[in-house]
Protein backbone atom coordinates (compact mmCIF):
# COMPACT_ATOMS: atom_id res chain seq x y z
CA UNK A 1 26.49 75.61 84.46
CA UNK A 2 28.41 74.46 87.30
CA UNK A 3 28.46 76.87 90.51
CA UNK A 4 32.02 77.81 92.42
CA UNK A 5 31.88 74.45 94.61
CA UNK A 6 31.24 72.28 91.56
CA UNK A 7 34.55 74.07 90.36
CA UNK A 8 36.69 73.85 93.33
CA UNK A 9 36.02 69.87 93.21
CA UNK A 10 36.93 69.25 89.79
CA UNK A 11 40.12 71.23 90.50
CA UNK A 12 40.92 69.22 93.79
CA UNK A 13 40.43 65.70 91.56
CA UNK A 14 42.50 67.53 88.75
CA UNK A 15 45.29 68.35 91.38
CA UNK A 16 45.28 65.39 93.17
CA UNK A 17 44.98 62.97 89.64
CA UNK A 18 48.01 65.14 89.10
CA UNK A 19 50.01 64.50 92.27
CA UNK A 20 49.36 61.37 91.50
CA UNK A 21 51.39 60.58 89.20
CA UNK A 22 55.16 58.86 88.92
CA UNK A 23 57.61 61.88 89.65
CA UNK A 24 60.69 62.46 91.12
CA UNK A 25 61.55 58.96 93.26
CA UNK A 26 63.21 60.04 96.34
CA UNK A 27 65.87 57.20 98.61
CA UNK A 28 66.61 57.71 102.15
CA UNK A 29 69.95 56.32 103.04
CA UNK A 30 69.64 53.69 106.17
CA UNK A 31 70.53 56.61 108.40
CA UNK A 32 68.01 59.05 106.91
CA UNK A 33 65.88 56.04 107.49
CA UNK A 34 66.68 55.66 111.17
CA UNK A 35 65.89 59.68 111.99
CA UNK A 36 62.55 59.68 110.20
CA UNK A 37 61.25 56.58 111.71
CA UNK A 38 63.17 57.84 115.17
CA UNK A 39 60.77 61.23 114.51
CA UNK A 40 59.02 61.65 118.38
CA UNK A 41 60.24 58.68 119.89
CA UNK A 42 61.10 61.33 122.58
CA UNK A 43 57.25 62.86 122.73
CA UNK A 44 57.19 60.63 126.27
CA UNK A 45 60.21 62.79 128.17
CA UNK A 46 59.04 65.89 125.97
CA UNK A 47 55.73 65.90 127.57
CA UNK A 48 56.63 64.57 131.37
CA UNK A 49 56.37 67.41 132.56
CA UNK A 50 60.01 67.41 134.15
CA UNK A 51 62.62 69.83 134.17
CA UNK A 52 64.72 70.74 130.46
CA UNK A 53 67.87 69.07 132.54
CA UNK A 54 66.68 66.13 133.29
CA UNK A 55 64.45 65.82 130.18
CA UNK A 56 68.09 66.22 128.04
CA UNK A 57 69.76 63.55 130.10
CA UNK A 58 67.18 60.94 129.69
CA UNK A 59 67.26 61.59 125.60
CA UNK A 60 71.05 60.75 126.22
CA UNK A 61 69.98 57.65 127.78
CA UNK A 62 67.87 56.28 125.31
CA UNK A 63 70.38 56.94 122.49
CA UNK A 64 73.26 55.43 124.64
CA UNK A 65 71.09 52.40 125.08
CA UNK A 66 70.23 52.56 121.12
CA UNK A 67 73.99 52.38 120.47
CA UNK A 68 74.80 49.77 122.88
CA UNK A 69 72.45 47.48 121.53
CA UNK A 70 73.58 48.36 117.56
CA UNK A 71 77.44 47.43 119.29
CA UNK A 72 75.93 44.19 120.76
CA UNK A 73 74.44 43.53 117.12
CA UNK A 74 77.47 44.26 115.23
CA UNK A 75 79.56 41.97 117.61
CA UNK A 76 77.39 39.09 116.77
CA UNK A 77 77.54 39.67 113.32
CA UNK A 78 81.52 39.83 113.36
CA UNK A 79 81.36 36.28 115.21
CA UNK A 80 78.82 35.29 112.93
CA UNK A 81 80.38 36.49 109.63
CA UNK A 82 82.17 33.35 107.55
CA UNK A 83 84.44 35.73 105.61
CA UNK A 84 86.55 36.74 107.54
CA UNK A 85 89.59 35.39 108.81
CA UNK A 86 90.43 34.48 112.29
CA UNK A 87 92.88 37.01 113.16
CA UNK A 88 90.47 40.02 111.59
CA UNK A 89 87.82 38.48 113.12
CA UNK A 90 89.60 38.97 116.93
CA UNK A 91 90.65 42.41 116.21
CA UNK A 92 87.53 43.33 114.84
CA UNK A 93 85.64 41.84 117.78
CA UNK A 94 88.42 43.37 120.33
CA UNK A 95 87.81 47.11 118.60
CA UNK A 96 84.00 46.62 118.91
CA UNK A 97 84.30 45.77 122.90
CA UNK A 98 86.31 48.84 123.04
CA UNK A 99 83.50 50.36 122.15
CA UNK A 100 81.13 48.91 123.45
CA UNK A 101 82.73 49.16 127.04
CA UNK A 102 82.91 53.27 126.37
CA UNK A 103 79.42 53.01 125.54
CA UNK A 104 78.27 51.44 128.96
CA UNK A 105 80.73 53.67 130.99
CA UNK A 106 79.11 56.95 129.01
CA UNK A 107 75.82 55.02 129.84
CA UNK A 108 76.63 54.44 133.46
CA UNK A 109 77.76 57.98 133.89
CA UNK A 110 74.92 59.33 132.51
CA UNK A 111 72.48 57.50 134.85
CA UNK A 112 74.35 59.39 137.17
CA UNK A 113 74.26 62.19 136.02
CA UNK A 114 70.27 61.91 136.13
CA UNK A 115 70.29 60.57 139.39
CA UNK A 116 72.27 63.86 140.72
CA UNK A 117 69.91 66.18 138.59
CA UNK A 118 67.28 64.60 140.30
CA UNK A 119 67.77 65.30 143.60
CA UNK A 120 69.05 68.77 142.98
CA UNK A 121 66.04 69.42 141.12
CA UNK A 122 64.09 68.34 144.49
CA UNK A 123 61.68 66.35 142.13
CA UNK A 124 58.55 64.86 143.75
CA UNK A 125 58.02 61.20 144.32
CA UNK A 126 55.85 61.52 141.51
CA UNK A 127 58.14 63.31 139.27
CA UNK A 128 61.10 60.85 140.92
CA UNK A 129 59.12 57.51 139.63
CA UNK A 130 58.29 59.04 135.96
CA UNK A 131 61.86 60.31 135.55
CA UNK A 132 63.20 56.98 136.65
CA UNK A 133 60.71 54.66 134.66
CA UNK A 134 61.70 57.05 131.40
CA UNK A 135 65.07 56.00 132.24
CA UNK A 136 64.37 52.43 131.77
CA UNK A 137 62.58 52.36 128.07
């Protein structure tokens, strides 16, 4: 006779044999992709310690920088890419400097922006130094 914890295993190797198994196959599209592995790339300004403000300007930061760098990719790919004609290829490259120059104004406003917050907040050196070097990942 088997007693209740004898049970309770069998039924955890039943359920997980079970789980096991092929099911449903789920896809992430490359986007989907991007979020989940993006999932607390933030913890470090989360848990600074620093006030909400400044904590929402550095996220804005980091995904400025992120989409800088994906505009700097793309442009290398368009004068990289064999396909495409030359005309295409300098409109193509002349809409992604567009962009790309939007992207570092909205970048450079936003550093000051957290430059501002900072000394309104009357942040500590400490505080000042973490805020700053949070700024720069």
């Amino acid at each position: 006779m088997k007693d209740a914890a004898q049970e309770d295993e069998t039924k955890t190797a039943k359920g997980a044999s079970i789980s096991e198994q092929p099911g449903v196959k789920v896809s992430l599209s490359r986007e989907g992709v991007a979020r989940s592995e993006g999932t607390g790339k933030d913890d470090d300004i989360d848990e600074s310690g620093l006030p909400d403000a400044i904590k929402q300007i550095l996220k804005m930061i980091r995904r400025l920088r992120e989409q800088v760098e994906e505009k700097k990719k793309e442009l290398q790919e368009v004068a990289m890419d064999g396909s495409l004609d030359e005309e295409t290829r300098k409109l193509r490259q002349q809409q992604l400097q567009g962009e790309l120059a939007s992207l570092n104004s909205a970048l450079t406003t936003a550093l000051v922006n957290l430059r501002k917050a900072m000394k309104e907040s009357k942040l500590s050196d400490e505080q000042s130094i973490k805020a700053m070097s949070l700024a720069m990942k």
